[in-house]
Protein backbone atom coordinates (compact mmCIF):
# COMPACT_ATOMS: atom_id res chain seq x y z
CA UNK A 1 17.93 -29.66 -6.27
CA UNK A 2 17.55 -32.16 -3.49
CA UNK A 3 14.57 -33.49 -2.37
CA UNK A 4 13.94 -34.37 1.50
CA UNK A 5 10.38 -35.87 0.67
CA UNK A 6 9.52 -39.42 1.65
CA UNK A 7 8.35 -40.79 -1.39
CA UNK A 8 4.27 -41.56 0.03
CA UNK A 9 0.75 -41.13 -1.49
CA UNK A 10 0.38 -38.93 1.33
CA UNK A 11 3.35 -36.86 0.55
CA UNK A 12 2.23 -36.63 -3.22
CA UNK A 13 -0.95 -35.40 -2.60
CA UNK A 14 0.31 -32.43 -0.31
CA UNK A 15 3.08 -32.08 -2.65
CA UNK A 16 0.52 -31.59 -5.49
CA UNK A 17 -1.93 -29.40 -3.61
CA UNK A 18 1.24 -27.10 -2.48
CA UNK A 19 2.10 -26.74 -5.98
CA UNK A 20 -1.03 -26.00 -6.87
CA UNK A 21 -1.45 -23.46 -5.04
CA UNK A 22 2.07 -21.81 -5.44
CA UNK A 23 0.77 -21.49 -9.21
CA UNK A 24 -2.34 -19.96 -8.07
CA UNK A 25 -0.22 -18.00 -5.85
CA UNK A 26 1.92 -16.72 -8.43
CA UNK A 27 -0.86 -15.95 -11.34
CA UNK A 28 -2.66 -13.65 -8.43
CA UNK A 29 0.91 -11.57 -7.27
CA UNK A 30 1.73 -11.38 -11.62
CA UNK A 31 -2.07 -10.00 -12.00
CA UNK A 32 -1.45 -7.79 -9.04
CA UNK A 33 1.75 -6.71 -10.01
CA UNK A 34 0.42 -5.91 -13.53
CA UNK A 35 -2.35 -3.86 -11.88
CA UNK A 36 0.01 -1.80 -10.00
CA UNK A 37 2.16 -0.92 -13.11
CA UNK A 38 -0.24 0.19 -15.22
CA UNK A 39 -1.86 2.35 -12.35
CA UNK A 40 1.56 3.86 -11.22
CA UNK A 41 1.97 4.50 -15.36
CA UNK A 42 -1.11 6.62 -15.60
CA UNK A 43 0.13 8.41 -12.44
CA UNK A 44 3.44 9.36 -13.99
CA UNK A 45 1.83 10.50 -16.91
CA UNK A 46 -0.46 13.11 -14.63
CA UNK A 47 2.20 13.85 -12.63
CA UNK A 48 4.01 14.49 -15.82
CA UNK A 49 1.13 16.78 -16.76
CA UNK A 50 1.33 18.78 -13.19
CA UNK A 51 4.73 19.65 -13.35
CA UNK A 52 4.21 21.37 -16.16
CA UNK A 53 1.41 23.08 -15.83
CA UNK A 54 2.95 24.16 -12.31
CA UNK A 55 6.36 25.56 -14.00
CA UNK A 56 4.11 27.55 -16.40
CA UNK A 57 1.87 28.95 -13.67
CA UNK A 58 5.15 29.77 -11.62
CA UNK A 59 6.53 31.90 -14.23
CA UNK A 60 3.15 33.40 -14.79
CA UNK A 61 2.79 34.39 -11.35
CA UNK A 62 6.20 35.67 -10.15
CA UNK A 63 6.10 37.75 -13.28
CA UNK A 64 3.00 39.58 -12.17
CA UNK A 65 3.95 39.74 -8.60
CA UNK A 66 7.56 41.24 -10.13
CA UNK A 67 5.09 43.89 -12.07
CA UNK A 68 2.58 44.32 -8.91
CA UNK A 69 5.62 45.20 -6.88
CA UNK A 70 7.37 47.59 -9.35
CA UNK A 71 3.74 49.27 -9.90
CA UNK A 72 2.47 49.15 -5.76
CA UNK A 73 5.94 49.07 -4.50
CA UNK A 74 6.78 46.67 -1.75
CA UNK A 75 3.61 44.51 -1.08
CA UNK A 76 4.31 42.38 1.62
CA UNK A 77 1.78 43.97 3.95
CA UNK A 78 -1.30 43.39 1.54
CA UNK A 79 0.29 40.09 0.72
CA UNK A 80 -0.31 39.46 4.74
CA UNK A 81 -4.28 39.70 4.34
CA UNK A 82 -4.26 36.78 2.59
CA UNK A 83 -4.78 33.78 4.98
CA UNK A 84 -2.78 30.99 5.57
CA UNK A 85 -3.51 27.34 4.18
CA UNK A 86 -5.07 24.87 6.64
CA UNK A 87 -7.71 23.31 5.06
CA UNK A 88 -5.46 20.50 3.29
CA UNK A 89 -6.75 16.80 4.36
CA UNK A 90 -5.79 13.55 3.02
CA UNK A 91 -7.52 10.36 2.94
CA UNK A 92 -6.98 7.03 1.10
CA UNK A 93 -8.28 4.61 -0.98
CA UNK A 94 -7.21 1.32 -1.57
CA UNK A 95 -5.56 -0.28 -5.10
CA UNK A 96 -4.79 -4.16 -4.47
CA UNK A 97 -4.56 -3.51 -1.30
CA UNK A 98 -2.10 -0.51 -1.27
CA UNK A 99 -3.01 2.32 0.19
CA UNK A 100 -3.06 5.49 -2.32
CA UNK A 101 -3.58 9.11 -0.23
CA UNK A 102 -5.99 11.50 -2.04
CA UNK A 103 -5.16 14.91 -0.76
CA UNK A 104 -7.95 17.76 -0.96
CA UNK A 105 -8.17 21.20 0.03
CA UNK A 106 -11.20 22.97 1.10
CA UNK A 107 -10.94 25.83 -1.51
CA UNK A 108 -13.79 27.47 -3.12
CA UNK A 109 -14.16 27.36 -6.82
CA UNK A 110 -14.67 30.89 -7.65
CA UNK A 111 -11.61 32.89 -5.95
CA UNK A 112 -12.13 35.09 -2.95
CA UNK A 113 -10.77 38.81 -2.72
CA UNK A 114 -8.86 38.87 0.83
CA UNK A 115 -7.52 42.33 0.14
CA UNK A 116 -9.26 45.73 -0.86
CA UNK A 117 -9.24 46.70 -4.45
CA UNK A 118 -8.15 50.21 -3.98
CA UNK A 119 -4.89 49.31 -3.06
CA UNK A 120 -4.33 47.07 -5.77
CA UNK A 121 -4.10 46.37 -8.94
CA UNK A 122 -4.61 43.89 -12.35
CA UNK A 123 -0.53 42.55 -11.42
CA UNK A 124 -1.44 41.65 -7.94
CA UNK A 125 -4.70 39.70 -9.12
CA UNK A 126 -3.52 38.06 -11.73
CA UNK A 127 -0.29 37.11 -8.99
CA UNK A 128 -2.70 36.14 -6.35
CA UNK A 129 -4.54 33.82 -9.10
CA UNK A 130 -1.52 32.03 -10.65
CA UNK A 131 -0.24 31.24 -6.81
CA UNK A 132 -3.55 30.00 -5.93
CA UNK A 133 -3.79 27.68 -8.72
CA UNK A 134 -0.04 26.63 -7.90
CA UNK A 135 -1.27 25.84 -4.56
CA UNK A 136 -4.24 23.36 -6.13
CA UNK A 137 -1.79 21.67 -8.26
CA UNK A 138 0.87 21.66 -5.70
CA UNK A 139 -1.68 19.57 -4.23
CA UNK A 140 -2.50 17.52 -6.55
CA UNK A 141 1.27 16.47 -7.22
CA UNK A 142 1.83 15.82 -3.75
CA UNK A 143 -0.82 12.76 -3.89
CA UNK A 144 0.52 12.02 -7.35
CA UNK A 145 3.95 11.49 -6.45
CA UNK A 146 3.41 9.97 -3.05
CA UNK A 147 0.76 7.42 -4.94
CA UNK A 148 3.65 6.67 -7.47
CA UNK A 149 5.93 5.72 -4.73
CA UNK A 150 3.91 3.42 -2.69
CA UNK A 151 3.25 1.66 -6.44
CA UNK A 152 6.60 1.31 -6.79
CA UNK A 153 7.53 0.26 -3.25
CA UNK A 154 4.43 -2.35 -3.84
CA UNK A 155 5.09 -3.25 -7.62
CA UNK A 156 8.74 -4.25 -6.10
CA UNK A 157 7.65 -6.30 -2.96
CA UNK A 158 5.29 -7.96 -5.59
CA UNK A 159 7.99 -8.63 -8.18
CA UNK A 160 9.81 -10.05 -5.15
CA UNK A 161 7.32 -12.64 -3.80
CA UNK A 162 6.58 -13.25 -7.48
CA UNK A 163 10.09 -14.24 -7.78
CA UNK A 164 10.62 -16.21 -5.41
CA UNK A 165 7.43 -18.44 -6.26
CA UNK A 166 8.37 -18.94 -10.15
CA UNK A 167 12.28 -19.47 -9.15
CA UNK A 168 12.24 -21.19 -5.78
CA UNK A 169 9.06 -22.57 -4.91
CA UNK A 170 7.42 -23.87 -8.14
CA UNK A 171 10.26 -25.92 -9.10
CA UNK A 172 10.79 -27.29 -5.57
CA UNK A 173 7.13 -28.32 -5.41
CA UNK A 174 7.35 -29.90 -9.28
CA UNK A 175 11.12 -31.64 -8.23
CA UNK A 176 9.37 -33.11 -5.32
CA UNK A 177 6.34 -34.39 -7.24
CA UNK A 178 8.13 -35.75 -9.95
CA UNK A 179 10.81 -37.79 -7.22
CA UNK A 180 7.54 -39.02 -5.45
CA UNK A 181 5.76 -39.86 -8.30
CA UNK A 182 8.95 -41.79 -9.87
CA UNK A 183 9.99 -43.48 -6.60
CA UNK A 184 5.95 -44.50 -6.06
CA UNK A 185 6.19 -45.84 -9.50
CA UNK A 186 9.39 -47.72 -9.12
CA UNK A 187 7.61 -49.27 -6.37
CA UNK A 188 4.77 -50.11 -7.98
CA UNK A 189 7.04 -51.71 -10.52
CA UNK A 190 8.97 -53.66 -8.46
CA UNK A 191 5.87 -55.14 -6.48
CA UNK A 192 4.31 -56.19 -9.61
CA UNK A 193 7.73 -58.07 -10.70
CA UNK A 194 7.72 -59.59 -7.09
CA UNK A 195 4.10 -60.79 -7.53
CA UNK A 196 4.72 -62.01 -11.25
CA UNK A 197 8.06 -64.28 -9.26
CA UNK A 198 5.25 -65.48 -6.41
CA UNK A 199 2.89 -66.68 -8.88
CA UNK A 200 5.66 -68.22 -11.20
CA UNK A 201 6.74 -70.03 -7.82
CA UNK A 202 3.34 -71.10 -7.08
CA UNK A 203 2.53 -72.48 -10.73
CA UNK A 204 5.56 -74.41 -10.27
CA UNK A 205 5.01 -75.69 -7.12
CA UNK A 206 1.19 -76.85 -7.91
CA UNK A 207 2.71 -78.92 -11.23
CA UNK A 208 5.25 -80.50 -9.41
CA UNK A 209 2.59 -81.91 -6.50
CA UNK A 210 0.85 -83.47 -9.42
């Protein structure tokens, strides 16, 4: 690796500092990236969790809306009294400085009866109950997933600027230190071995004027 530095005191100590602080640099992004792994790990794992718990409820629910339609025949017009979703918000918080959505709905805990009861039965509750939970955990994948991905999409710039620090940077900074310090100390070397030569000269020169 060549090294354009002009071998000063100056230039050392700015060489120094800059290494310096590349290390510092790099033990933050490594910290940061180790953050973000473990935080996008524990994600996957939930998000692991939903998806199953969503395939189950699926089944669950298009088998009772199979049996509410075969027992209340086609039930597309009840189906209509129950509203439409638009109480879905997301906001964010903040994990190293990446931006992680939480997504909420607005949904009661107990749920509520849309639709009369004399026009339907057990099947269609239990239906309307499995797709209501789907919709909850639909939700809650949604800002599982798209949390994951912005980890990843930050864990890689990370890794990236990480790289580049420990493979580029660092060993420039430590190349240029180490031709500074050798070329200052070459100098140094040579200056004394010119002074030792003046002072011969002069010891010389005082014995042969007595």
């Amino acid at each position: 690796m060549a090294v354009q530095a002009v071998p000063t005191k100056g230039n050392l100590i700015s060489s120094k500092k800059s290494l310096a602080l590349a290390k510092t640099g790099y033990e933050l992004l490594d910290k940061k990236r180790n953050i973000l792994v473990r935080e996008m790990m524990t994600l996957i794992d939930k998000a692991s969790e939903i998806q199953d718990k969503i395939d189950v409820t699926y089944s669950k629910a298009y088998l009772a809306l199979q049996k509410a339609n075969i027992t209340l025949g086609y039930i597309d017009d009840i189906a209509k009294s129950i509203p439409e979703e638009n109480s879905l918000k997301v906001s964010y918080r903040s994990v190293m400085g990446v931006e992680i959505p939480i997504v909420t709905l607005d949904e009661e805990k107990e749920p509520k009866l849309y639709y009369g009861l004399d026009s339907t039965n057990e099947n269609f509750d239990e239906a309307y109950i499995c797709f209501r939970e789907v919709k909850l955990l639909t939700a809650d994948l949604a800002e599982v997933e798209n949390s994951v991905y912005r980890l990843a999409d930050a864990i890689k710039k990370t890794q990236k600027r990480a790289n580049a620090l420990k493979n580029i940077m660092i060993p420039r900074f430590e190349a240029a230190v180490k031709f500074i310090s050798d070329a200052l100390d070459e100098k140094d070397r040579e200056e004394f071995s010119r002074m030792k030569v003046i002072k011969s000269q002069k010891e010389r020169q005082n014995k042969e004027a007595v």
